[in-house]
N, C-alpha and C. Protein backbone atom coordinates (compact mmCIF):
# COMPACT_ATOMS: atom_id res chain seq x y z
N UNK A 1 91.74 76.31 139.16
CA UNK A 1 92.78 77.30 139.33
C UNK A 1 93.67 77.29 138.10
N UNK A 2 93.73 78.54 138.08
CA UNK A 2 94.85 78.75 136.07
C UNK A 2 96.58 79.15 136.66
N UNK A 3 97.34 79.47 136.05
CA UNK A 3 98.12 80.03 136.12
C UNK A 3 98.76 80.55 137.59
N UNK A 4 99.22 80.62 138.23
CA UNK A 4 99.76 81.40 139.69
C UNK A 4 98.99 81.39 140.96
N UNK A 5 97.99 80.15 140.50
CA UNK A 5 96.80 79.67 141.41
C UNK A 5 95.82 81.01 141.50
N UNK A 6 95.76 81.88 140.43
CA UNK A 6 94.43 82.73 140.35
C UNK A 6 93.10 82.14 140.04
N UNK A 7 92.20 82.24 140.10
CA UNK A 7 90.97 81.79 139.07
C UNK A 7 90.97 82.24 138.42
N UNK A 8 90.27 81.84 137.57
CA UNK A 8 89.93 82.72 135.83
C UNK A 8 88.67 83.43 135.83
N UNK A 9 89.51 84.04 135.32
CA UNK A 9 88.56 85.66 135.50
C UNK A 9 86.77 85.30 134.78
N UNK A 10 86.98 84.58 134.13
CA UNK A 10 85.72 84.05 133.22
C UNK A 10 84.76 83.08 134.49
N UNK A 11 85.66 82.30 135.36
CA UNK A 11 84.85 81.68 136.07
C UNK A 11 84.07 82.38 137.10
N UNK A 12 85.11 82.98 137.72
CA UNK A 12 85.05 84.16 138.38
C UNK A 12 83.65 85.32 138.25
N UNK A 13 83.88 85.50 136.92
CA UNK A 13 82.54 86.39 136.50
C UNK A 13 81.25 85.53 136.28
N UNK A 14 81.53 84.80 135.81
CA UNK A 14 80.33 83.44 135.82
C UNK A 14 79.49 83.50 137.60
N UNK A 15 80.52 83.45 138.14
CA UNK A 15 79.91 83.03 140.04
C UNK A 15 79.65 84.22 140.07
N UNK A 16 80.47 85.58 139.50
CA UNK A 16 80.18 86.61 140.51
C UNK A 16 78.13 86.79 139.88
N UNK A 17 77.82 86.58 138.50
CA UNK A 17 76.88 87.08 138.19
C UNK A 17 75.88 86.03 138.72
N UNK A 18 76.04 84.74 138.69
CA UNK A 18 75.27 84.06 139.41
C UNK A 18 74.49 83.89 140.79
N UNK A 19 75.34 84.56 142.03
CA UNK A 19 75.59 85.04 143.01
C UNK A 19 74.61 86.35 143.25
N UNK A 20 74.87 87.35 142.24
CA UNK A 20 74.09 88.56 142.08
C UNK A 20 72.40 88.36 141.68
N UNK A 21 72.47 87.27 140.97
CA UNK A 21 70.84 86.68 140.28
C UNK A 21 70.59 85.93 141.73
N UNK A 22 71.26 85.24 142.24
CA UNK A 22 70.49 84.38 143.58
C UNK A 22 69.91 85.56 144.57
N UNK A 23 71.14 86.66 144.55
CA UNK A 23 70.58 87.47 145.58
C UNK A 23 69.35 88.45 145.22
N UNK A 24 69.04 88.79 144.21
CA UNK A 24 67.95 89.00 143.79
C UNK A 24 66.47 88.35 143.55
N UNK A 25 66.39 87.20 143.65
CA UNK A 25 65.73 85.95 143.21
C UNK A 25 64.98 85.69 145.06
N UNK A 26 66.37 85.41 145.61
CA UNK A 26 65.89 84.89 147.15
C UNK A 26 65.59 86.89 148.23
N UNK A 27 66.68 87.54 148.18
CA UNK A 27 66.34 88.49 148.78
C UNK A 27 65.04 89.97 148.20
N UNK A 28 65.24 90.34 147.18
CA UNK A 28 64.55 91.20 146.02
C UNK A 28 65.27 92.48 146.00
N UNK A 29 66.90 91.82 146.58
CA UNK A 29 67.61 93.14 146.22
C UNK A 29 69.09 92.58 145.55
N UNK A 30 69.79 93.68 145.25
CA UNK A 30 71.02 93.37 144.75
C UNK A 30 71.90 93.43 145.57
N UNK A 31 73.58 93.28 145.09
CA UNK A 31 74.66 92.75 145.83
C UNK A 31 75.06 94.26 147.00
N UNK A 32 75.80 94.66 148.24
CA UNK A 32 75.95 96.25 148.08
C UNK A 32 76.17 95.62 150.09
N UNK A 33 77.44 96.48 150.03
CA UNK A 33 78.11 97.15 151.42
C UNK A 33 78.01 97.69 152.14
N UNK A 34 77.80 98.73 151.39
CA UNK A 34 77.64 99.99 152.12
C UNK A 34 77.16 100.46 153.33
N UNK A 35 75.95 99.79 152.82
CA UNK A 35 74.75 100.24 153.80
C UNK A 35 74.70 99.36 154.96
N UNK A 36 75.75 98.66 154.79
CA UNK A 36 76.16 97.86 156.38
C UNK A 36 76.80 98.47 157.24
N UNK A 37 77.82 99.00 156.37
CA UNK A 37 78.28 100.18 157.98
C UNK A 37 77.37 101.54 158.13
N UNK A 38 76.53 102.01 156.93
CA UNK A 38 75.56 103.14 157.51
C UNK A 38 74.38 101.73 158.47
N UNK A 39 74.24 101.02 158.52
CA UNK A 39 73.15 100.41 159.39
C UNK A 39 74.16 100.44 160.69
N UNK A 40 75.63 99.96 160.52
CA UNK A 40 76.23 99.94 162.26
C UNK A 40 76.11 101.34 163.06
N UNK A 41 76.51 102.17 161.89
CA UNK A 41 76.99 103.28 162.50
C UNK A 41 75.45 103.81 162.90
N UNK A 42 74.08 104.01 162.07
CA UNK A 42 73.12 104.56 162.63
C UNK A 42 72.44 103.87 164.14
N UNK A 43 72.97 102.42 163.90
CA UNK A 43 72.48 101.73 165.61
C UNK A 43 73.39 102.00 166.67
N UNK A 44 74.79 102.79 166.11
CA UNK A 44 75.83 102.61 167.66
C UNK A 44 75.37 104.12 167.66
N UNK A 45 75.37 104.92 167.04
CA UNK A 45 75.06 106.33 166.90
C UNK A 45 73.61 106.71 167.76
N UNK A 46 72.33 105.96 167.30
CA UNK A 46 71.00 105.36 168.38
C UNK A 46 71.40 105.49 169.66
N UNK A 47 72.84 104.47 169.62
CA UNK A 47 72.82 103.88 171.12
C UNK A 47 73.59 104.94 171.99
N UNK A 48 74.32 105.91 171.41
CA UNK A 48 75.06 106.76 172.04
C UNK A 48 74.13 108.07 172.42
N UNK A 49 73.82 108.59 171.28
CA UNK A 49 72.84 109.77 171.48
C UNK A 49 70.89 109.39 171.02
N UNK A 50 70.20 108.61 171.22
CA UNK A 50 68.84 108.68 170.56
C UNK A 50 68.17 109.72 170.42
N UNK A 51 67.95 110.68 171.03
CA UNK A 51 67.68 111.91 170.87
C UNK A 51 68.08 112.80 169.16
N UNK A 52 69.61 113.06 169.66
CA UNK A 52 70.03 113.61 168.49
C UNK A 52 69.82 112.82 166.87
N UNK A 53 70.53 111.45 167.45
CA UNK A 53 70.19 110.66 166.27
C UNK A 53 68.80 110.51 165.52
N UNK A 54 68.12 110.37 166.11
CA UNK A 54 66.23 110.81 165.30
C UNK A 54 66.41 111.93 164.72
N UNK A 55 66.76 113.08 165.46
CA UNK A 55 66.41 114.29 164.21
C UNK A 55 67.38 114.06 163.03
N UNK A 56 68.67 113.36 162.71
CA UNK A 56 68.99 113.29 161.82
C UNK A 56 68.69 112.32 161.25
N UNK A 57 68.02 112.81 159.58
CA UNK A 57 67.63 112.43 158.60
C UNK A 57 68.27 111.15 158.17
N UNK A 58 69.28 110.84 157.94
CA UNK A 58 69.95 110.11 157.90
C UNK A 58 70.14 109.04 158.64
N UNK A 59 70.46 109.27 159.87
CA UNK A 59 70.58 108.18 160.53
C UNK A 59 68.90 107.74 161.12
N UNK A 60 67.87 108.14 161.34
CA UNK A 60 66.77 107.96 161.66
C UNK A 60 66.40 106.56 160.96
N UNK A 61 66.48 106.70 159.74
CA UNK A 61 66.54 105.47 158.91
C UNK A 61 66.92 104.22 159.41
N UNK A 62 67.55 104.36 160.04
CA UNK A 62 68.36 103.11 160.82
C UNK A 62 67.69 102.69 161.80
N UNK A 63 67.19 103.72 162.69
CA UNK A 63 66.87 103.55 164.19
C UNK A 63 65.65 102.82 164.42
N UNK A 64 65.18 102.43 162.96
CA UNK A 64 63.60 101.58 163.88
C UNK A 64 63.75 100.30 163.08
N UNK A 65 65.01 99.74 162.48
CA UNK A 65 65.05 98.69 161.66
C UNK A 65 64.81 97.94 162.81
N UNK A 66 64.00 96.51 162.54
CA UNK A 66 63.65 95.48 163.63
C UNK A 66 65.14 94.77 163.76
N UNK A 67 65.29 94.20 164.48
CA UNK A 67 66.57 93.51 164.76
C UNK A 67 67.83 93.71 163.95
N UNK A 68 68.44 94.82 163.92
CA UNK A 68 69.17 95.00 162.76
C UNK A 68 70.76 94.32 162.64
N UNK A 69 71.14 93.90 164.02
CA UNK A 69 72.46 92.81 163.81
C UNK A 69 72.09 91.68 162.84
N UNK A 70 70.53 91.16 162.59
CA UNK A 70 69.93 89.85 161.72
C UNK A 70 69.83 90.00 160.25
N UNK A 71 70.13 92.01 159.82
CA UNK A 71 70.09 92.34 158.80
C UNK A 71 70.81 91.91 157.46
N UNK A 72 70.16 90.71 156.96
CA UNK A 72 71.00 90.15 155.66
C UNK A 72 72.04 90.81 155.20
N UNK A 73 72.07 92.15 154.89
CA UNK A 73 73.35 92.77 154.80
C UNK A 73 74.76 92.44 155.25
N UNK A 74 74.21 92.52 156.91
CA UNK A 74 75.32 92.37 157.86
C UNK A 74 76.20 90.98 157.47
N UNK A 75 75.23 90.08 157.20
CA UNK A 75 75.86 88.37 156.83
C UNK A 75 76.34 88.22 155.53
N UNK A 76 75.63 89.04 154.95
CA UNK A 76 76.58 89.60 153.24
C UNK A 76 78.32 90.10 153.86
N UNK A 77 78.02 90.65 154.27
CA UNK A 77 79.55 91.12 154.41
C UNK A 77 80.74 89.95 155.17
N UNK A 78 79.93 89.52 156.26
CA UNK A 78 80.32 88.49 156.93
C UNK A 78 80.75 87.26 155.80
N UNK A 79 79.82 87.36 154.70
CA UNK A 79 80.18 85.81 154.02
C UNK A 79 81.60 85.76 152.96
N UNK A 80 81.57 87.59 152.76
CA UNK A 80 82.48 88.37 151.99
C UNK A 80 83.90 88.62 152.25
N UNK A 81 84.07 88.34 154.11
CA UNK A 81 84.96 88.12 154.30
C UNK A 81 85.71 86.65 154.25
N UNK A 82 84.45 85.62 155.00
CA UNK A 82 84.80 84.48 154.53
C UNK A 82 84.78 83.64 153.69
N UNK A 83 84.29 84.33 152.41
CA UNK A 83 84.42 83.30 151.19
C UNK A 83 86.09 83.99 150.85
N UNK A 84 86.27 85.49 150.71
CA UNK A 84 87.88 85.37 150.44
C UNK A 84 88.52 84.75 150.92
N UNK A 85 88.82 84.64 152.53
CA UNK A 85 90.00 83.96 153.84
C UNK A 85 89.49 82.47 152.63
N UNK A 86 88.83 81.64 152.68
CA UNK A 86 88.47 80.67 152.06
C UNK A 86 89.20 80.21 150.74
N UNK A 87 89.02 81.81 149.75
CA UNK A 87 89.34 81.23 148.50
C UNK A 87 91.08 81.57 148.29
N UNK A 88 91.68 82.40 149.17
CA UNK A 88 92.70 82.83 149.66
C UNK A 88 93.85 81.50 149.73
N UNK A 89 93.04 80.98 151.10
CA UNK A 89 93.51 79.21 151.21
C UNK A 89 93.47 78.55 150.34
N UNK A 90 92.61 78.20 150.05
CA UNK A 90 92.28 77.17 148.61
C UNK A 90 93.53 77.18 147.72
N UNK A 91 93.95 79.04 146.74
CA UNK A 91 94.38 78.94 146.36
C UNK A 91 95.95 78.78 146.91
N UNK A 92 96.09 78.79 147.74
CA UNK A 92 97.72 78.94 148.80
C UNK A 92 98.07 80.45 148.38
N UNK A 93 97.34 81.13 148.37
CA UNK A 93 97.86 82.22 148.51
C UNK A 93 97.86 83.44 149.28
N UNK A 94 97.73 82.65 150.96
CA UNK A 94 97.34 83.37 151.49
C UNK A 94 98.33 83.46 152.40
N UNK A 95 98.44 84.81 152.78
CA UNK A 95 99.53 84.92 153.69
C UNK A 95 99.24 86.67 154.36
N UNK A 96 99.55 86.38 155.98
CA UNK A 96 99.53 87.76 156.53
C UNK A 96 100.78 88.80 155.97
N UNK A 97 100.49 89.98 155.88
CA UNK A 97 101.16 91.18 155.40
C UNK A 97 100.92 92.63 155.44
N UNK A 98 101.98 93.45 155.48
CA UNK A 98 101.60 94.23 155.78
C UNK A 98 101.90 95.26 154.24
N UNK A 99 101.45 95.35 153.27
CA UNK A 99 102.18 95.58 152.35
C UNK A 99 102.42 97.48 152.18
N UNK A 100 103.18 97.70 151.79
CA UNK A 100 103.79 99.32 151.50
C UNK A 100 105.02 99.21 150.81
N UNK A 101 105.43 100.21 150.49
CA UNK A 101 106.70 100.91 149.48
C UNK A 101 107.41 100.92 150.56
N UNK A 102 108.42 100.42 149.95
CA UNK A 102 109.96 100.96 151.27
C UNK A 102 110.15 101.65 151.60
N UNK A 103 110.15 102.96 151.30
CA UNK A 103 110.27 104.34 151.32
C UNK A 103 108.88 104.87 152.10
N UNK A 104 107.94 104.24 152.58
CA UNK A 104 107.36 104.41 153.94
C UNK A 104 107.28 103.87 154.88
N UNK A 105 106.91 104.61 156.04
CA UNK A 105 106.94 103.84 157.43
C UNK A 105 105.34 103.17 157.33
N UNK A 106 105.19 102.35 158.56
CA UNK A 106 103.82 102.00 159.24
C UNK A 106 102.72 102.77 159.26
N UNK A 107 103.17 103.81 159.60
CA UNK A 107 102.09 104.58 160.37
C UNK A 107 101.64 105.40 159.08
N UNK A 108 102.69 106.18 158.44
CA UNK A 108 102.00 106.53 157.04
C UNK A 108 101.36 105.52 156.28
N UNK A 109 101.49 104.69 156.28
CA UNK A 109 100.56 103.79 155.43
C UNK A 109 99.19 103.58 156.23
N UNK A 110 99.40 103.28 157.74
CA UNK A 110 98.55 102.79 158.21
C UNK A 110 97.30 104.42 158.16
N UNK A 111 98.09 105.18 157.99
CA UNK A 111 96.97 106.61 157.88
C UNK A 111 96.83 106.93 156.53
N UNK A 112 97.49 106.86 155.35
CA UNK A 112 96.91 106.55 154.59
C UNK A 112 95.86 105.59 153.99
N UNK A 113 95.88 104.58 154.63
CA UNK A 113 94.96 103.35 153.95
C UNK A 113 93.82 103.97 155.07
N UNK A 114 94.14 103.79 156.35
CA UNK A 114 92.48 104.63 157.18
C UNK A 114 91.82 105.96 156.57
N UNK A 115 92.67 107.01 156.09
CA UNK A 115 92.26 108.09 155.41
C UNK A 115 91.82 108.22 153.93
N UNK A 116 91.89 107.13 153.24
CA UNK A 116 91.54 106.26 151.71
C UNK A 116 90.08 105.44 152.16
N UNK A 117 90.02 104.84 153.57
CA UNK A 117 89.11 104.35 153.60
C UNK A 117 87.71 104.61 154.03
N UNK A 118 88.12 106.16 154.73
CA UNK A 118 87.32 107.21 155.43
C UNK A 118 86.21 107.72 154.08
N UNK A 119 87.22 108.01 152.96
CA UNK A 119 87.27 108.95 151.66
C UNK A 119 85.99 107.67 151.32
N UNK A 120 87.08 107.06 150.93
CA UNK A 120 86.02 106.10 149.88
C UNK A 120 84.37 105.61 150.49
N UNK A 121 84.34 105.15 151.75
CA UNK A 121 83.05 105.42 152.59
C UNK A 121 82.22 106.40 152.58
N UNK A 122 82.68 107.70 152.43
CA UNK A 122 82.12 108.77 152.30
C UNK A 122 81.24 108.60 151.59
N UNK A 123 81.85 109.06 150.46
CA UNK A 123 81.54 108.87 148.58
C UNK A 123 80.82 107.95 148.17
N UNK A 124 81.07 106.35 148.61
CA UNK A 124 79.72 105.46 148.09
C UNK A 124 78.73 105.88 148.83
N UNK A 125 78.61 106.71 150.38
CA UNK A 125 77.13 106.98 150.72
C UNK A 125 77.01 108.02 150.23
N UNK A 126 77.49 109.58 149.76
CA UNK A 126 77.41 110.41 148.69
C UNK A 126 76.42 109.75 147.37
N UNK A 127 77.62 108.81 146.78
CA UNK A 127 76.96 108.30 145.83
C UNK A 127 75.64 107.10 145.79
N UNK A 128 75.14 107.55 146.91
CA UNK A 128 74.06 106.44 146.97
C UNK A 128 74.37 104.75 146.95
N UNK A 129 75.64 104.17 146.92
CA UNK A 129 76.18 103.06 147.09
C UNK A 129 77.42 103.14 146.53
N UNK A 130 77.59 101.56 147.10
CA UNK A 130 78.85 101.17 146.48
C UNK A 130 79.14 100.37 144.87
N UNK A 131 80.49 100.49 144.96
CA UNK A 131 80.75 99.61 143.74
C UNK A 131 79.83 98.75 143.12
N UNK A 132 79.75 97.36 144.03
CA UNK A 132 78.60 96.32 144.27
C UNK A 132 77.22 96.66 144.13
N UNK A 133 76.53 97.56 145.09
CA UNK A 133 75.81 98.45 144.85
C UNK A 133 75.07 98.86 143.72
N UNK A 134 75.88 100.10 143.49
CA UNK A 134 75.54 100.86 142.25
C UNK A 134 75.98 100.39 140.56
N UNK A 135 77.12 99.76 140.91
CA UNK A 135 77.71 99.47 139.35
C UNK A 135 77.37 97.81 139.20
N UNK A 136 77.64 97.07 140.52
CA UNK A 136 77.32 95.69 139.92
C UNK A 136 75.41 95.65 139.71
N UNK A 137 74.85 95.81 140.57
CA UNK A 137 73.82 95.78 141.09
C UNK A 137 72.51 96.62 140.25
N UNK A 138 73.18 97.98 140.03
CA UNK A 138 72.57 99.14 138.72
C UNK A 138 72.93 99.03 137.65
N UNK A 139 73.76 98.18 137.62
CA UNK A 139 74.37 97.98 135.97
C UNK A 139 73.74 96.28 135.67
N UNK A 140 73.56 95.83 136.40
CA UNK A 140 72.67 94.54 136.17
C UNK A 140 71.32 94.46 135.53
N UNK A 141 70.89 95.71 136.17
CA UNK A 141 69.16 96.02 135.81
C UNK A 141 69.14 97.05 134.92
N UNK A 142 70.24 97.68 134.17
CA UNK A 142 70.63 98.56 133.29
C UNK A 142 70.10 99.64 133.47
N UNK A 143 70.68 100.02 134.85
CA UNK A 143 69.98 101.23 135.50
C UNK A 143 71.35 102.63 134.64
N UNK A 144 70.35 103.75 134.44
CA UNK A 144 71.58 104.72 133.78
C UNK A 144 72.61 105.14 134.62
N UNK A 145 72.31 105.41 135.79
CA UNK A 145 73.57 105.71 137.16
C UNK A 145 73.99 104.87 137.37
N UNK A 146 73.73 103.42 137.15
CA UNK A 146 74.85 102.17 137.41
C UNK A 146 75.93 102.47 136.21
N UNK A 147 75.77 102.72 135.34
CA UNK A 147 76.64 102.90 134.22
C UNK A 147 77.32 103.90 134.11
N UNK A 148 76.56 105.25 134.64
CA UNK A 148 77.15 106.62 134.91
C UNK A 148 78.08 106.35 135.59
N UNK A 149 78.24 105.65 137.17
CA UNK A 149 78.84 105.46 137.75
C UNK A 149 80.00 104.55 137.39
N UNK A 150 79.72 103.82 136.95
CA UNK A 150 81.13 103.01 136.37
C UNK A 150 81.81 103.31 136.07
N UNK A 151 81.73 104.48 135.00
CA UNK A 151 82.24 104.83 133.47
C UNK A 151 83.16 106.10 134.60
N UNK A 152 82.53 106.55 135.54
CA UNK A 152 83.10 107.53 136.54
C UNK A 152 83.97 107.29 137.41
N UNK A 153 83.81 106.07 137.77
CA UNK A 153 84.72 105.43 138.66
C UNK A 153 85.96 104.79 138.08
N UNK A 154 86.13 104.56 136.89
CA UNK A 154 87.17 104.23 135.85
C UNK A 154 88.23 105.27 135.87
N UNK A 155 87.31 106.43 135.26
CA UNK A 155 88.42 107.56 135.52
C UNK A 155 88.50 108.15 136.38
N UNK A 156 88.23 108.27 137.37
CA UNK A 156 88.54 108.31 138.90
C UNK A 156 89.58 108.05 139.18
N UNK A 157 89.78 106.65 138.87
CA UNK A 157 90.76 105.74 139.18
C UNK A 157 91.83 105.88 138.46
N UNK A 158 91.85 106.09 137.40
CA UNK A 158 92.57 106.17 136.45
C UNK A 158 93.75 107.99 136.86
N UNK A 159 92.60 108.59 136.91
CA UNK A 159 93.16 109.68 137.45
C UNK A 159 93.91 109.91 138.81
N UNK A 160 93.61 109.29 139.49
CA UNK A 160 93.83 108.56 140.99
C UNK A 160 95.02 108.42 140.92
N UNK A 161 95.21 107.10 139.98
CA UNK A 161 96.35 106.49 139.64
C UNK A 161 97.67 107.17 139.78
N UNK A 162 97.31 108.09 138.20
CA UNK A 162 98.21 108.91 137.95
C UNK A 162 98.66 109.55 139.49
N UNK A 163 98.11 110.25 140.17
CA UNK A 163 98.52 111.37 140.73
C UNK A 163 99.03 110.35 142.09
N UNK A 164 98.98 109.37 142.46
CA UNK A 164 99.31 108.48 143.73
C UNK A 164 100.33 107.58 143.44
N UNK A 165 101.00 107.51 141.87
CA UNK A 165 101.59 106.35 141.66
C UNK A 165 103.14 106.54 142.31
N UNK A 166 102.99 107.91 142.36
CA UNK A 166 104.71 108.00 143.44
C UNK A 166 104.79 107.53 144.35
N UNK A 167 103.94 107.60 145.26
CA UNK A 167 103.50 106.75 146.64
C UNK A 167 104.40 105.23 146.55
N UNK A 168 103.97 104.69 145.28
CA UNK A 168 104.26 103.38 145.72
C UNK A 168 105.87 103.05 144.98
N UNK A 169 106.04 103.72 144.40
CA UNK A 169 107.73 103.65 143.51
C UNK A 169 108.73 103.78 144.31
């Protein structure tokens, strides 16, 4: 631990790429989210309507995975939550919160961050994945849309920025 009990960003990138080579090595795929909540949502979606759900293209995909709660994915995410809570502790910097600008209430935040998180879900299945996904994962194997995507998601963000930064002032 460096400075304000962060890690260093160097070590940090060291594990994160190491991590990404294991999961390739042991699974024969790369790092990626996404497709954990399109796998929940196409099995609760199964379980609500099966009918409808088969004809869509989309979710059909889902509906004949063999045991799909066992889906490595699912425990990817699971480990994703608990290696942070983990490294969170470690560093003492963990603490419950609810964070926002003074100048909002709860509920706007709490519908903003659900309506940011709706958006952004969208868009990595739009974009054929996520962050992890497409940029760690496609940019590993020097795929051209892992890089497209990066370079897109920068200014995205960047642009993002700009136009949301009142929000938090």
């Amino acid at each position: 631990m460096g400075k304000n009990n962060f890690w260093s960003p160097y070590i940090a990138g060291v594990g994160l790429g190491l991590t990404l080579l294991a999961t390739f090595v042991i699974t024969g795929w790369g790092l990626g989210a996404s497709s954990a909540f399109s796998l929940l949502s196409g099995v609760g979606f199964g379980k609500i309507d099966p009918e409808y759900a088969h004809k869509l293209k989309y979710f059909a995909q889902y509906l004949n995975v063999e045991a799909p709660l066992l889906n490595w994915v699912l425990f990817e995410i699971g480990g994703l939550f608990l290696g942070a809570l983990a490294a969170s502790i470690a560093s003492r910097n963990f603490k419950l919160r609810f964070d926002r600008p003074a100048h909002m209430g709860n509920t706007a935040r709490l519908l903003t961050a659900f309506g940011g998180g709706i958006l952004i879900g969208f868009a990595s299945r739009l974009a054929r994945g996520c962050t992890s996904g497409v940029a760690l994962s496609g940019g590993a194997q020097l795929a051209l849309a892992g890089w497209i995507f990066v370079i897109s998601m920068f200014a995205a963000g960047y642009l993002g920025a700009a136009f949301s930064r009142r929000l938090w002032s």
